[in-house]
C-alpha atoms as a PDB file:
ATOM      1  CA  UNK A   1      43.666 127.520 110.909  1.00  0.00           C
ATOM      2  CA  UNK A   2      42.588 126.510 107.325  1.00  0.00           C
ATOM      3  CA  UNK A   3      45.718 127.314 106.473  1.00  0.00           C
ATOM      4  CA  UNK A   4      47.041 124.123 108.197  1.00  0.00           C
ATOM      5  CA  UNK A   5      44.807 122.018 106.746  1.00  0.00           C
ATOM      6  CA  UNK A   6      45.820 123.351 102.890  1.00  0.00           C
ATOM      7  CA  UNK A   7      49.345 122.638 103.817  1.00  0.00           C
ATOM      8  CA  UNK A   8      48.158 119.201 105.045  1.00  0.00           C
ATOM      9  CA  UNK A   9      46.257 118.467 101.853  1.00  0.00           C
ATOM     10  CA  UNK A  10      49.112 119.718  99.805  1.00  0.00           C
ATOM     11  CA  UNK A  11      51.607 117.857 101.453  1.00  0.00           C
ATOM     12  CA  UNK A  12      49.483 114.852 101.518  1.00  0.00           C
ATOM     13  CA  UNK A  13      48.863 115.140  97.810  1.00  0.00           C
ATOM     14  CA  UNK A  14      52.693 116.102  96.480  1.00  0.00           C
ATOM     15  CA  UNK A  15      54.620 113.081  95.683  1.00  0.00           C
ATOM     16  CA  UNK A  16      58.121 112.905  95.741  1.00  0.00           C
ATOM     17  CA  UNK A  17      61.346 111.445  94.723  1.00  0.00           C
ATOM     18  CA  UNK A  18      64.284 111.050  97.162  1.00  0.00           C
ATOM     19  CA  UNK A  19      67.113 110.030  94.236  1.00  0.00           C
ATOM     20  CA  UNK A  20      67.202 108.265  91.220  1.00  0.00           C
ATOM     21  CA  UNK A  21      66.113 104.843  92.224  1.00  0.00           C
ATOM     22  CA  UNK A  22      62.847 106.453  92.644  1.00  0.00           C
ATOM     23  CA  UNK A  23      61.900 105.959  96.478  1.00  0.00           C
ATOM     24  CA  UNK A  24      58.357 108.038  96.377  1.00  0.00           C
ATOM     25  CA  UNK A  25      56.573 109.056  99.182  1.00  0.00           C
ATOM     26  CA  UNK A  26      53.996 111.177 100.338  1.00  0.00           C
ATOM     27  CA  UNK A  27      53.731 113.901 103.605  1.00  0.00           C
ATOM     28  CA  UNK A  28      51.562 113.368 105.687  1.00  0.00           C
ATOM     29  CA  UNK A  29      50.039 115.235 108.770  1.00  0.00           C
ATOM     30  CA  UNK A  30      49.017 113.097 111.212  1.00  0.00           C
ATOM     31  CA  UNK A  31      47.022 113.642 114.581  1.00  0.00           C
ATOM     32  CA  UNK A  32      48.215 114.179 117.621  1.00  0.00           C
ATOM     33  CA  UNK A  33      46.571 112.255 120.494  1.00  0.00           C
ATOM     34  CA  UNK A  34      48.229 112.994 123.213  1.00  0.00           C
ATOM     35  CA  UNK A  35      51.113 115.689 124.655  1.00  0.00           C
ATOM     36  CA  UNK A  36      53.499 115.200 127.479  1.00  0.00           C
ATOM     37  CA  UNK A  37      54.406 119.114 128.616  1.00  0.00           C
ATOM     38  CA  UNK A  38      55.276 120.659 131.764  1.00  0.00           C
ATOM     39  CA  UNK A  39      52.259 122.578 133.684  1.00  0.00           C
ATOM     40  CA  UNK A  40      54.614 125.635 133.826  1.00  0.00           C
ATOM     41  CA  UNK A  41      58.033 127.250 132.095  1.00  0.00           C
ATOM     42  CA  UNK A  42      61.021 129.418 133.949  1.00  0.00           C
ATOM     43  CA  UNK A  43      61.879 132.126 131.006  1.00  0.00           C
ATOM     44  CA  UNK A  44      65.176 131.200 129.914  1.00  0.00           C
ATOM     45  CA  UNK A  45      65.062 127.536 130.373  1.00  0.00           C
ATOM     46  CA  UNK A  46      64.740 124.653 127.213  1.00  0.00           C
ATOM     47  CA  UNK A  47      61.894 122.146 127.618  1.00  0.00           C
ATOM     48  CA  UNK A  48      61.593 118.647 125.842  1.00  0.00           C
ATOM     49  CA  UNK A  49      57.616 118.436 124.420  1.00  0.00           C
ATOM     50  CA  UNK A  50      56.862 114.858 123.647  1.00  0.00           C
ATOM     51  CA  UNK A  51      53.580 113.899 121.546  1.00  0.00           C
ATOM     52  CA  UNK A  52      51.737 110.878 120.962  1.00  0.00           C
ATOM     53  CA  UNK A  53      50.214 109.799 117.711  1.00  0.00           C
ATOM     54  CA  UNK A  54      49.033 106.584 115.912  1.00  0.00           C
ATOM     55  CA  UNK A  55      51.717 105.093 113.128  1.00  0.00           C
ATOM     56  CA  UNK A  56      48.955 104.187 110.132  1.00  0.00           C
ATOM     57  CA  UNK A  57      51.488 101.888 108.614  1.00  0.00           C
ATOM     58  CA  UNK A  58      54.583 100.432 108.431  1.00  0.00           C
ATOM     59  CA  UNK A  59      55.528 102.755 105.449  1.00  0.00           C
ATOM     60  CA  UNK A  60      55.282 105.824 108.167  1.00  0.00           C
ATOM     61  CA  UNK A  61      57.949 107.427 109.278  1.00  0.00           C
ATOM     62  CA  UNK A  62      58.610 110.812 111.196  1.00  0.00           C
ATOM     63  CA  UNK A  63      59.981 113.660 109.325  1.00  0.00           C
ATOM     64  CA  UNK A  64      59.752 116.880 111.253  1.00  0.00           C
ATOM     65  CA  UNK A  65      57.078 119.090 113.110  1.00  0.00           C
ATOM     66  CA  UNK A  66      54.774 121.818 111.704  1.00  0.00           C
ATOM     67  CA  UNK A  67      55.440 124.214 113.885  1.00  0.00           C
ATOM     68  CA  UNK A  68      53.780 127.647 113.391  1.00  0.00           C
ATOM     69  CA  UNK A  69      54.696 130.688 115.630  1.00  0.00           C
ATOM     70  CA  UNK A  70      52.181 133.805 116.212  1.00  0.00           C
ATOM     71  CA  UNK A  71      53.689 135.890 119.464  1.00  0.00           C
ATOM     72  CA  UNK A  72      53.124 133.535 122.646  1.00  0.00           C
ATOM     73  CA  UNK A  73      50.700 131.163 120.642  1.00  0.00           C
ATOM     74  CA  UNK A  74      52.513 127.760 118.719  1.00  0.00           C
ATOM     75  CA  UNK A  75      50.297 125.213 116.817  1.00  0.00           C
ATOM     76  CA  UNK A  76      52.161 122.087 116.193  1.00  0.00           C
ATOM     77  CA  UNK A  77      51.601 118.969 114.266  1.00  0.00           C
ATOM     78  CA  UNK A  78      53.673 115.724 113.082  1.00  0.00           C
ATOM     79  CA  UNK A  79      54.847 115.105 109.928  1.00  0.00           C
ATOM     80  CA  UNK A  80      55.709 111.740 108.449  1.00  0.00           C
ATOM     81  CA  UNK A  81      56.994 109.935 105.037  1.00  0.00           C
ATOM     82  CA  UNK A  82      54.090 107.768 103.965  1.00  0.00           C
ATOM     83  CA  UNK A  83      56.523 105.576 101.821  1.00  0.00           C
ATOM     84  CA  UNK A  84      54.678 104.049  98.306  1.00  0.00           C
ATOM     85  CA  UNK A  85      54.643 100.673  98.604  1.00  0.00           C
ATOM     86  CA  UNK A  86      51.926  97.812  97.832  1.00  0.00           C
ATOM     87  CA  UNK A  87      53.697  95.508 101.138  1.00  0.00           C
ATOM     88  CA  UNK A  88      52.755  97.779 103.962  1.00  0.00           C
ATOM     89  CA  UNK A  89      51.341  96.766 106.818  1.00  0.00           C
ATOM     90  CA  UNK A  90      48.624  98.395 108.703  1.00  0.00           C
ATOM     91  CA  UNK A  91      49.405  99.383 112.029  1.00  0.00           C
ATOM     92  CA  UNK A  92      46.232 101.127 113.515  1.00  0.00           C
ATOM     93  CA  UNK A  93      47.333 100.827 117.225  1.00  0.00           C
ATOM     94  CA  UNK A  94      50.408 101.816 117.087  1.00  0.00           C
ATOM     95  CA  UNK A  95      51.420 104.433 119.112  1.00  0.00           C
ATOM     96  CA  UNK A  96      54.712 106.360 118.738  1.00  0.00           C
ATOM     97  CA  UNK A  97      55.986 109.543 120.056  1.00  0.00           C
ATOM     98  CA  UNK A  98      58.003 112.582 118.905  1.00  0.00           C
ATOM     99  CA  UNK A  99      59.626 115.229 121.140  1.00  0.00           C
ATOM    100  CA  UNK A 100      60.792 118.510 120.444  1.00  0.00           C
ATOM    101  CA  UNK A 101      62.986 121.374 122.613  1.00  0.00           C
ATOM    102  CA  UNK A 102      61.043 124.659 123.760  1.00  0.00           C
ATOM    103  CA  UNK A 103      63.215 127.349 124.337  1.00  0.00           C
ATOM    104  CA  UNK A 104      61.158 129.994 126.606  1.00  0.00           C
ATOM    105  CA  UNK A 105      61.964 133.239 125.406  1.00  0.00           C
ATOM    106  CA  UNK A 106      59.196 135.388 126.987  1.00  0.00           C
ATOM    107  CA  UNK A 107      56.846 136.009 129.976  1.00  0.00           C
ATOM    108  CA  UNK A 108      53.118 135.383 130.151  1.00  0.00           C
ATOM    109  CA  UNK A 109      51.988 132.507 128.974  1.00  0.00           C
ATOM    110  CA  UNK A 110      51.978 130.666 125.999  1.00  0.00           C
ATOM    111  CA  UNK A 111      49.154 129.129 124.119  1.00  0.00           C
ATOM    112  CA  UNK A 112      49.896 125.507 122.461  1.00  0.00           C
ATOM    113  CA  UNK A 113      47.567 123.875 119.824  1.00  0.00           C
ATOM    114  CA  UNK A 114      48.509 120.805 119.124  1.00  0.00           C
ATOM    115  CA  UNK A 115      46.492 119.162 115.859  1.00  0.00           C
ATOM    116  CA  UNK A 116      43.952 116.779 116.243  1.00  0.00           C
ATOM    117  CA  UNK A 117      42.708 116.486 112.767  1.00  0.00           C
ATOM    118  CA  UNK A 118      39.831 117.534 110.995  1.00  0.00           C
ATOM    119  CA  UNK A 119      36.076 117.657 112.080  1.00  0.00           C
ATOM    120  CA  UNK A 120      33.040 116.203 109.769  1.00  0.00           C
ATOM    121  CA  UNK A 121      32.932 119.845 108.297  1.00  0.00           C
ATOM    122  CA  UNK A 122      36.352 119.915 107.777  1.00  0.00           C
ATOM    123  CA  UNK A 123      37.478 122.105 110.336  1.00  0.00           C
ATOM    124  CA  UNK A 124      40.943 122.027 111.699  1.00  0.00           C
ATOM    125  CA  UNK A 125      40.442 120.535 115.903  1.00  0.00           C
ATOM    126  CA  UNK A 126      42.983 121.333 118.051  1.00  0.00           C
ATOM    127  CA  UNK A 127      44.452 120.346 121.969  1.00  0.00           C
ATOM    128  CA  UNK A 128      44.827 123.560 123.226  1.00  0.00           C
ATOM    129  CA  UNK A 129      47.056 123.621 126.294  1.00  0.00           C
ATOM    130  CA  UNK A 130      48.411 126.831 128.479  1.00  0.00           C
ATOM    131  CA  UNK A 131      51.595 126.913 130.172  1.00  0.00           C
ATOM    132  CA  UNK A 132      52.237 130.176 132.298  1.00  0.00           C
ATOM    133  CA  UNK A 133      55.784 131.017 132.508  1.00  0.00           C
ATOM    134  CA  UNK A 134      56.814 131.618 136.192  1.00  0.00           C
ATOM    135  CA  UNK A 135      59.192 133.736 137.735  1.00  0.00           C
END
């Protein structure tokens, strides 16, 4: 689990340029608040997973998921651009939300930890959620 908040730190850290008319940004892991998933899965079947989290500024936007696989267990967390720029504007309630496909692919069930951010000690905090795969 510290190894998601490393890759957080790095990514939030690492700078980059898109092209030559230097567009920088940062990546940034935000938390999740909230998840919209299905209490149960059919093996075979694809499943849209939408989650919740708070937009810190205007200069966010979504880039892709984190999305770690170990057997039936997935942690998963949002990525965004945090775009430099002096003229953003602070948007601390705004809520937006990003969905991904789940392709079920065995039986059992599987375990989902969604990130929440980091504790006052600096440990990872995750919603974990189970989803048993029916017959």
């Amino acid at each position: 689990m510290k190894k998601l908040f490393l890759s957080s730190l790095f990514l939030i850290l690492f700078a980059c340029s898109l092209d030559d008319n230097s567009v920088n940004y940062n990546l940034e892991i935000l938390p999740i608040e909230s998840v919209d998933i299905p209490d149960s899965f059919t093996l075979g079947e694809t499943y849209p997973i939408t989650v919740s989290y708070f937009k810190p500024s205007a200069c966010h936007t979504f880039r892709e998921f984190y999305y770690l696989k170990n057997n039936n267990e997935r942690t998963v967390a949002v990525i965004n651009y945090d775009y430099i720029d002096n003229n953003c504007t602070d948007l601390t309630d705004e809520l937006v939300e990003a969905t991904f496909n789940f392709i079920v692919t065995s039986n059992g069930s599987y375990i989902f930890k969604f990130w929440q951010g980091v504790d006052d000690n600096d440990v990872d905090q995750y919603l974990t959620i189970e989803v048993p795969v029916i017959d």
